[in-house]
Protein backbone atom coordinates (compact mmCIF):
# COMPACT_ATOMS: atom_id res chain seq x y z
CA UNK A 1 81.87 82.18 63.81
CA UNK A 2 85.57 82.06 62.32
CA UNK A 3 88.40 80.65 63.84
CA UNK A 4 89.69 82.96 66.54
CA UNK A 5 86.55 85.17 66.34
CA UNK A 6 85.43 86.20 70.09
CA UNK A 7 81.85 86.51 70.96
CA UNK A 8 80.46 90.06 70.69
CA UNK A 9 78.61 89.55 73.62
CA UNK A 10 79.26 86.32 76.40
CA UNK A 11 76.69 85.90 79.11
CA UNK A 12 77.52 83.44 82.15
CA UNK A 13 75.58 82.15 84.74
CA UNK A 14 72.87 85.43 84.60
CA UNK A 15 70.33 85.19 87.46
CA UNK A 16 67.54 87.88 88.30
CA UNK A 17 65.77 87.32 91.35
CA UNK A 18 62.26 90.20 91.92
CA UNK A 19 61.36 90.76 95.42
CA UNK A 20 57.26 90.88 95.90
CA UNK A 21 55.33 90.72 98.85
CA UNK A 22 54.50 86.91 98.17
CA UNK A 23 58.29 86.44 98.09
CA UNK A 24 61.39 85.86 95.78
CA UNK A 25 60.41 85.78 92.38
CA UNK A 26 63.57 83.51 90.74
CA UNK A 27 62.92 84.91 86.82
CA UNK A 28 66.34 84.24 85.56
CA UNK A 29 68.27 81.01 86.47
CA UNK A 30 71.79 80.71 85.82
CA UNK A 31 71.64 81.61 81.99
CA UNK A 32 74.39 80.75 80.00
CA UNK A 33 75.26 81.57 75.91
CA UNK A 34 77.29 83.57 73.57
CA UNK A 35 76.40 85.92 70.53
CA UNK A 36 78.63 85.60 67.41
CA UNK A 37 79.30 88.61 65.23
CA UNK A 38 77.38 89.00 62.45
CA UNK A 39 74.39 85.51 63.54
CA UNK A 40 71.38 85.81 64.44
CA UNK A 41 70.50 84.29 67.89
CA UNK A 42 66.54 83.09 68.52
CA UNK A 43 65.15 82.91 72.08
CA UNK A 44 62.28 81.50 72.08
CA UNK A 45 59.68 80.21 74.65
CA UNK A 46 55.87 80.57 76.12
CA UNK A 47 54.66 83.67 77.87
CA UNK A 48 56.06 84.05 81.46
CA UNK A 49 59.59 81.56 80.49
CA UNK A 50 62.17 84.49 81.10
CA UNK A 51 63.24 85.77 77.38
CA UNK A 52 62.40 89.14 78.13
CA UNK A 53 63.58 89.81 81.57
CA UNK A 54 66.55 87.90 80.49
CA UNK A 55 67.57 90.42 77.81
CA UNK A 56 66.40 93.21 79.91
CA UNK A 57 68.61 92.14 82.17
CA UNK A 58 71.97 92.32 80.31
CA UNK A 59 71.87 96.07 79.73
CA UNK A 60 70.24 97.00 83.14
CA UNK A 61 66.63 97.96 81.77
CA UNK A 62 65.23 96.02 84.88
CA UNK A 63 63.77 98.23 87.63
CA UNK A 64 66.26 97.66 90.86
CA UNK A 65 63.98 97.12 93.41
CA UNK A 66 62.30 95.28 93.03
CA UNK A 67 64.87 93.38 90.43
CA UNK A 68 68.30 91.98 92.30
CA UNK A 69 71.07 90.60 90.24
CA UNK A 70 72.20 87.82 92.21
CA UNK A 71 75.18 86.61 90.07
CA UNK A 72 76.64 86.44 86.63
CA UNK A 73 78.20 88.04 84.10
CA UNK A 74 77.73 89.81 81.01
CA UNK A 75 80.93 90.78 79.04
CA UNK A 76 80.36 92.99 76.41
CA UNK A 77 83.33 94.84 74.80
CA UNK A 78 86.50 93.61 77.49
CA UNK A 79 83.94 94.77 80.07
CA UNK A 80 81.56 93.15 82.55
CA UNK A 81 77.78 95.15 81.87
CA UNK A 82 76.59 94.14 85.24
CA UNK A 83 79.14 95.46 87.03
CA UNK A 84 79.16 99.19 85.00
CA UNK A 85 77.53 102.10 86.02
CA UNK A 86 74.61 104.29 85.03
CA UNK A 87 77.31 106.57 83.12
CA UNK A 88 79.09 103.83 81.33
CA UNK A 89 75.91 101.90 80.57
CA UNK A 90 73.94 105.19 79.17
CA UNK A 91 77.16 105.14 76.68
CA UNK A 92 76.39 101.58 75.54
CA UNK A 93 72.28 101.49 75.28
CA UNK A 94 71.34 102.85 72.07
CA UNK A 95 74.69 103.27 70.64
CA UNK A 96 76.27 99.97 70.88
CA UNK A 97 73.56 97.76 71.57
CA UNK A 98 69.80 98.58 70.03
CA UNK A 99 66.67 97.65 71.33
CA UNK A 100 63.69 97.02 70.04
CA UNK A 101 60.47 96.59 72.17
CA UNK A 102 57.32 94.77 71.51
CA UNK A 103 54.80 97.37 71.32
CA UNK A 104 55.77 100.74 69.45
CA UNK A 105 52.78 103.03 69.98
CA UNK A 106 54.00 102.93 73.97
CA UNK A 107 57.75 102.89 73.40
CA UNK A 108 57.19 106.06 71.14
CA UNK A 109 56.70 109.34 72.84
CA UNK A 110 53.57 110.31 71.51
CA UNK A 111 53.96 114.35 72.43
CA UNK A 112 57.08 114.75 69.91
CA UNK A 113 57.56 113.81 66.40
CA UNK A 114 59.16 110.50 64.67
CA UNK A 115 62.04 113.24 63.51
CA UNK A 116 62.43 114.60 66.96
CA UNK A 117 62.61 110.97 68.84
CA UNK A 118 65.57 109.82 65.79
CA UNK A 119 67.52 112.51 66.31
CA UNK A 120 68.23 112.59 70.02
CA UNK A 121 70.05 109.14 69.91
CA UNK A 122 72.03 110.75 67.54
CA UNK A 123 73.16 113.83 68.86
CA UNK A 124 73.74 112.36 72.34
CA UNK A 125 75.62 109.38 71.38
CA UNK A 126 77.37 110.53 67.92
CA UNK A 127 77.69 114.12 68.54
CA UNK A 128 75.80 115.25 65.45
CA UNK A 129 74.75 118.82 64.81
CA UNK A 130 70.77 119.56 64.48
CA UNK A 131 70.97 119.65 60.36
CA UNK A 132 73.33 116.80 60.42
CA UNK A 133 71.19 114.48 62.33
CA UNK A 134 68.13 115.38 60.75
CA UNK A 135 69.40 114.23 57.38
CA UNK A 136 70.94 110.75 59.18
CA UNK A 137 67.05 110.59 60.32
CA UNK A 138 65.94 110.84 56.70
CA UNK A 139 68.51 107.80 55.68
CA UNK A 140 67.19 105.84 58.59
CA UNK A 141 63.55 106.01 57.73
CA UNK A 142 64.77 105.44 54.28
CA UNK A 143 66.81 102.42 55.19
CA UNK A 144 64.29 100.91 56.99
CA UNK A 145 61.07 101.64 53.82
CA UNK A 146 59.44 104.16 55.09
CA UNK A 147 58.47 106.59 51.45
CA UNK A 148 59.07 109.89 51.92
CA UNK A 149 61.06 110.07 54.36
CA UNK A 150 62.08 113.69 54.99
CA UNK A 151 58.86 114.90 54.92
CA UNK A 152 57.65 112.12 57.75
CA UNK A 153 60.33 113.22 60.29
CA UNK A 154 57.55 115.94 61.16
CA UNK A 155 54.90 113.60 61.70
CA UNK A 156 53.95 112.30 64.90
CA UNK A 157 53.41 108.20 66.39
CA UNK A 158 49.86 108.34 65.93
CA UNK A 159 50.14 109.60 61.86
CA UNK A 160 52.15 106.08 61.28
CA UNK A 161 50.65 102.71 61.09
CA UNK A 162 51.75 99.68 63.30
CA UNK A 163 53.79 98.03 61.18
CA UNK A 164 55.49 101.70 60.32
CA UNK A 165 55.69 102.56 63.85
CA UNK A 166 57.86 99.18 64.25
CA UNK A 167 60.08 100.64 61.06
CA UNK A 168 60.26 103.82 63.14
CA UNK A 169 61.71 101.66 66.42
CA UNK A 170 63.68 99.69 64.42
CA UNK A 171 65.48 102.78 62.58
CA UNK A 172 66.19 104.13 66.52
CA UNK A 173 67.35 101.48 67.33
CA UNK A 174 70.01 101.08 64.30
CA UNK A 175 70.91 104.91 64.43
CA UNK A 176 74.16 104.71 66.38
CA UNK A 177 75.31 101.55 64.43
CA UNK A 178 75.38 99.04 67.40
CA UNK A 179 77.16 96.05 67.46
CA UNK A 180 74.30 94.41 68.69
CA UNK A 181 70.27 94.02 68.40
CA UNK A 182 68.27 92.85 70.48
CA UNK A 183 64.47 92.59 69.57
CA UNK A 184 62.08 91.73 71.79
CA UNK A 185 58.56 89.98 69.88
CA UNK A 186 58.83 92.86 67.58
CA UNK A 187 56.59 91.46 65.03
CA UNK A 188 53.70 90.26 67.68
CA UNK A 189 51.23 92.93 67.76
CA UNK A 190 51.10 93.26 63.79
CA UNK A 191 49.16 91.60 60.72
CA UNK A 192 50.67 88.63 59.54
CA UNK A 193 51.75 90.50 55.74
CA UNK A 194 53.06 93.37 58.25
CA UNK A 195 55.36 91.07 59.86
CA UNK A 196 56.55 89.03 56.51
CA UNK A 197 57.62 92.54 55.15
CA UNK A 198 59.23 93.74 58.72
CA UNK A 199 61.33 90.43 59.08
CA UNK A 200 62.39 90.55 54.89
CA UNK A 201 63.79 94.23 56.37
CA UNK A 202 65.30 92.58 59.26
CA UNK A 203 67.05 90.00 56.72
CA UNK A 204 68.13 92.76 54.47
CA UNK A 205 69.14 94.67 57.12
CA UNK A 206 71.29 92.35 58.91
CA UNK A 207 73.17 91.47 55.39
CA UNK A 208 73.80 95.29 55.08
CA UNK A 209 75.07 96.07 58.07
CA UNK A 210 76.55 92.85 59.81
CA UNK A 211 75.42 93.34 63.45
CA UNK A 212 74.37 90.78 65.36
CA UNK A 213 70.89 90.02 66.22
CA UNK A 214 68.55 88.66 69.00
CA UNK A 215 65.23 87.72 68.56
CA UNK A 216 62.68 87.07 70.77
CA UNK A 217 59.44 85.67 70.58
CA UNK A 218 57.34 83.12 70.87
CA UNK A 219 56.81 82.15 67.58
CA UNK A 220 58.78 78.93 65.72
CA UNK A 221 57.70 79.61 61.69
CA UNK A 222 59.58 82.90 62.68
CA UNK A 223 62.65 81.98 64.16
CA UNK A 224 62.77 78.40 61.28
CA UNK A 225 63.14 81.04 58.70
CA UNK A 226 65.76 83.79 60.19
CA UNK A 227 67.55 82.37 62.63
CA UNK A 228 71.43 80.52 62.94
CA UNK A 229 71.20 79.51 66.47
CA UNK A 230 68.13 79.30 69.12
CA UNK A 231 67.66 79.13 72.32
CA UNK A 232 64.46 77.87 73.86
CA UNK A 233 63.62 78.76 77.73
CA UNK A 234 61.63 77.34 80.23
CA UNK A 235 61.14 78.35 83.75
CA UNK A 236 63.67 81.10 83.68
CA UNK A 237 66.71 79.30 82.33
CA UNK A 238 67.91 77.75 78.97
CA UNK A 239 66.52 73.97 78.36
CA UNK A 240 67.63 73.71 74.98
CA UNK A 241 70.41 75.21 72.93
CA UNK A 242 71.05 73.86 68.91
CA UNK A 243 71.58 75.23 65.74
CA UNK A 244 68.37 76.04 64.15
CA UNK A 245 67.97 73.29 61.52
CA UNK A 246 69.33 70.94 64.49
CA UNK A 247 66.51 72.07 66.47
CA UNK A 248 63.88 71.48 64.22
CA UNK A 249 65.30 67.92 63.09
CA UNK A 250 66.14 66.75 66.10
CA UNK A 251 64.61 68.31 69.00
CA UNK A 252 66.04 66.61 72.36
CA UNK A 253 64.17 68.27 75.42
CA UNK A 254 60.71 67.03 75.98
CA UNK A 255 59.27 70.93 76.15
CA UNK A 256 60.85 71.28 72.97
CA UNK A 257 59.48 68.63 71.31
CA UNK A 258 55.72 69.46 72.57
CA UNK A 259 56.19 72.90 71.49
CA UNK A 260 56.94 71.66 68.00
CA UNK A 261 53.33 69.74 68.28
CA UNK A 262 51.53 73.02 68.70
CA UNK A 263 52.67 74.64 65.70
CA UNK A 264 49.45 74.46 63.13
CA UNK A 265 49.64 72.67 60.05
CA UNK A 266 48.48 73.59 56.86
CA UNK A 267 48.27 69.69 55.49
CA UNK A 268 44.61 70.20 54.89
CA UNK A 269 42.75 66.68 55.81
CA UNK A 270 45.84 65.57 56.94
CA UNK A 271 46.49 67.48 59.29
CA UNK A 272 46.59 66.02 63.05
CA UNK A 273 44.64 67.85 65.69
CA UNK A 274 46.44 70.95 66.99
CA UNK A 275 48.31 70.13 70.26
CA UNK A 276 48.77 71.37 73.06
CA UNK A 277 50.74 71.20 76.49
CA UNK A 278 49.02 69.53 79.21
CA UNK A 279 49.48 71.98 83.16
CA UNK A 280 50.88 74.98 84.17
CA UNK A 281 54.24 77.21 83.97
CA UNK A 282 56.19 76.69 86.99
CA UNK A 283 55.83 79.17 89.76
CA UNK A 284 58.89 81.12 89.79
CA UNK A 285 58.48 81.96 93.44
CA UNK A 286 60.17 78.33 94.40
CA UNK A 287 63.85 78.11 94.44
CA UNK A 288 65.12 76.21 91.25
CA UNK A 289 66.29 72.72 93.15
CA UNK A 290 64.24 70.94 90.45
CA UNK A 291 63.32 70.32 86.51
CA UNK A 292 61.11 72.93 86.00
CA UNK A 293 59.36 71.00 83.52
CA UNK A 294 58.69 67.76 85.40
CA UNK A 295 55.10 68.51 86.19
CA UNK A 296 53.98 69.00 82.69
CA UNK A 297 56.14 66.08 81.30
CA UNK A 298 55.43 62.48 80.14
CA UNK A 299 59.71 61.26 80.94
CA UNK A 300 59.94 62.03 84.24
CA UNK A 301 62.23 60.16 86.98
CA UNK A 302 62.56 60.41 90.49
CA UNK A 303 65.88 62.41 89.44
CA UNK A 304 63.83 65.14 88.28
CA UNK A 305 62.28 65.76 91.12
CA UNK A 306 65.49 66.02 93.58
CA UNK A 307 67.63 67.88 91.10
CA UNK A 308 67.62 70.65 88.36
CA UNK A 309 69.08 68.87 84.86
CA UNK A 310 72.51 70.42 83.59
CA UNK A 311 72.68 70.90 80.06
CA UNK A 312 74.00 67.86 78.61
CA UNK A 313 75.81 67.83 74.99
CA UNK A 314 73.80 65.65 72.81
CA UNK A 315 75.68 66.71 69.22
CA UNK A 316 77.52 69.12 68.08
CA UNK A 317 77.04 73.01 69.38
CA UNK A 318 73.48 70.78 70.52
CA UNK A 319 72.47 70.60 74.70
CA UNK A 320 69.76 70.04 76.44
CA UNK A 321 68.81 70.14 79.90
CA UNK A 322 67.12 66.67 80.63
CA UNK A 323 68.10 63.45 82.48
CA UNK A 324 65.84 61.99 79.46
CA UNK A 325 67.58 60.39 76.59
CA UNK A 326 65.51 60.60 73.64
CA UNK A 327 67.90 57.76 71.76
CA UNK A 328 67.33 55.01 74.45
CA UNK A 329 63.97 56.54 76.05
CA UNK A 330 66.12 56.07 79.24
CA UNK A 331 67.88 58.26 81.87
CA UNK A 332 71.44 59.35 80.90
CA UNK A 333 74.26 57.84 82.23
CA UNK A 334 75.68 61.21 83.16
């Protein structure tokens, strides 16, 4: 980010609590980061650690009840996006920040067409006449690769592949020029060439155009070759924040490190036996008093089990949070 530059989007101390009959649910826990304009921010993390409701979250696409925000902020723009309404927070979604879901045959309407679905963004949020945002529907489906793309505004979800469907989502989401993407696991549900060609777009894209990007998933190879900055969660809240190269050199929190192990190798006889991590996700219904990761982890201290870790600096625009010190194998002094 350049000297001076603000964060396009600066998220403090986010925590989502879901009420259910077997009690509190604590699914975000005081989540803290910024997004720089113009980088592209990974989040990643196993199934159940919070990415999702976490983005979710910041522009109010959680269902209250049973969701409860019990505290943060989210400043977006000079304003706070928890605190806006369902006027002033219509006006943002889909024109100043996109979103991308995981799964585009259910985030499609299958009743109306591709050209039908592009254009209503459009005319809502920039005011466009039918004619005129027809032919801005053509340049998106161009933009994004999709041949012919005047002719395919008449087609409907099912006429499209899965990896075209995901071209589809992705122009929606990029038809009001927003300031910021956020994509959740867009690439999960497709072929592995399918997602090679949708990420090269997503590169290409982002060069074009500027914006800033999220990306979640669950997935390392992805986020080693797009990403500036990552965040990996556990447990609801951030464990690990470093640049991405950082990350992958020197990887400081213990979950971090064993989720490194269980990335495959393709070192033929070489290879070491694919890991993987010993127990169970935390159960989110206990208040977070603790590590979350203590159960599951081979450096754990009586600390851990009395107190929930800060994030402590370890180099620069590096934290983690963990009483562990990988450089001594020792608690930190802090």
């Amino acid at each position: 980010m350049p000297d001076g530059a603000q964060p396009v989007l600066d998220v403090r101390d986010l925590k989502t609590v879901f009420r259910t009959r077997s009690g509190e649910v604590h699914a975000v826990n005081s989540v803290s980061f910024d997004l720089r304009p113009g980088e592209l921010l990974g989040v990643v993390g196993e199934s159940g650690s919070g990415k999702s409701v976490t983005m979710m979250s910041l522009i109010g696409l959680v269902p209250m009840p049973p969701a409860e925000m019990r505290g943060g902020e989210v400043l977006f723009g000079g304003q706070d996006l928890l605190r806006a309404g369902p006027a002033a927070m219509r006006a943002i979604r889909g024109k100043r920040i996109g979103f991308v879901f995981q799964d585009p045959m259910t985030s499609l309407n299958p009743v109306f067409t591709v050209g039908y679905q592009l254009c209503e963004p459009l005319r809502r949020h920039m005011g466009l006449s039918k004619a005129a945002a027809r032919k801005r529907a053509a340049e998106l489906l161009d933009l994004v690769g999709i041949p012919d793309a005047a002719r395919r505004l008449s087609d409907y979800p099912h006429q499209f592949s899965g990896g075209m469907r995901q071209r589809v989502m992705i122009a929606m989401a990029l038809a009001c020029d927003p300031e910021v993407l956020i994509a959740d696991e867009p690439t999960t549900a497709l072929d592995v060439t399918i997602q090679a060609q949708i990420l090269e777009l997503v590169k290409d894209l982002r060069q074009k155009l500027g914006m800033a990007i999220i990306w979640i998933t669950h997935d390392l190879g992805v986020i080693a070759g797009i990403a500036d900055r990552v965040l990996v969660m556990y447990g609801g809240q951030i464990v690990e924040h470093a640049p991405v190269r950082e990350l992958f050199a020197n990887p400081q929190h213990p979950y971090t490190r064993a989720l490194l192990k269980t990335v495959p190798s393709v070192r033929g006889d070489r290879a070491p036996r694919l890991r993987v991590i010993e127990g169970q996700p935390p159960i989110l219904t206990a208040a977070p008093d603790a590590c979350p990761f203590r159960f599951r982890c081979g450096h754990r201290f009586d600390r851990c089990d009395a107190e929930n870790p800060p994030r402590f600096p370890t180099g620069p625009a590096h934290d983690a949070a963990c009483f562990w010190d990988p450089a001594t194998d020792a608690p930190r002094n802090a």
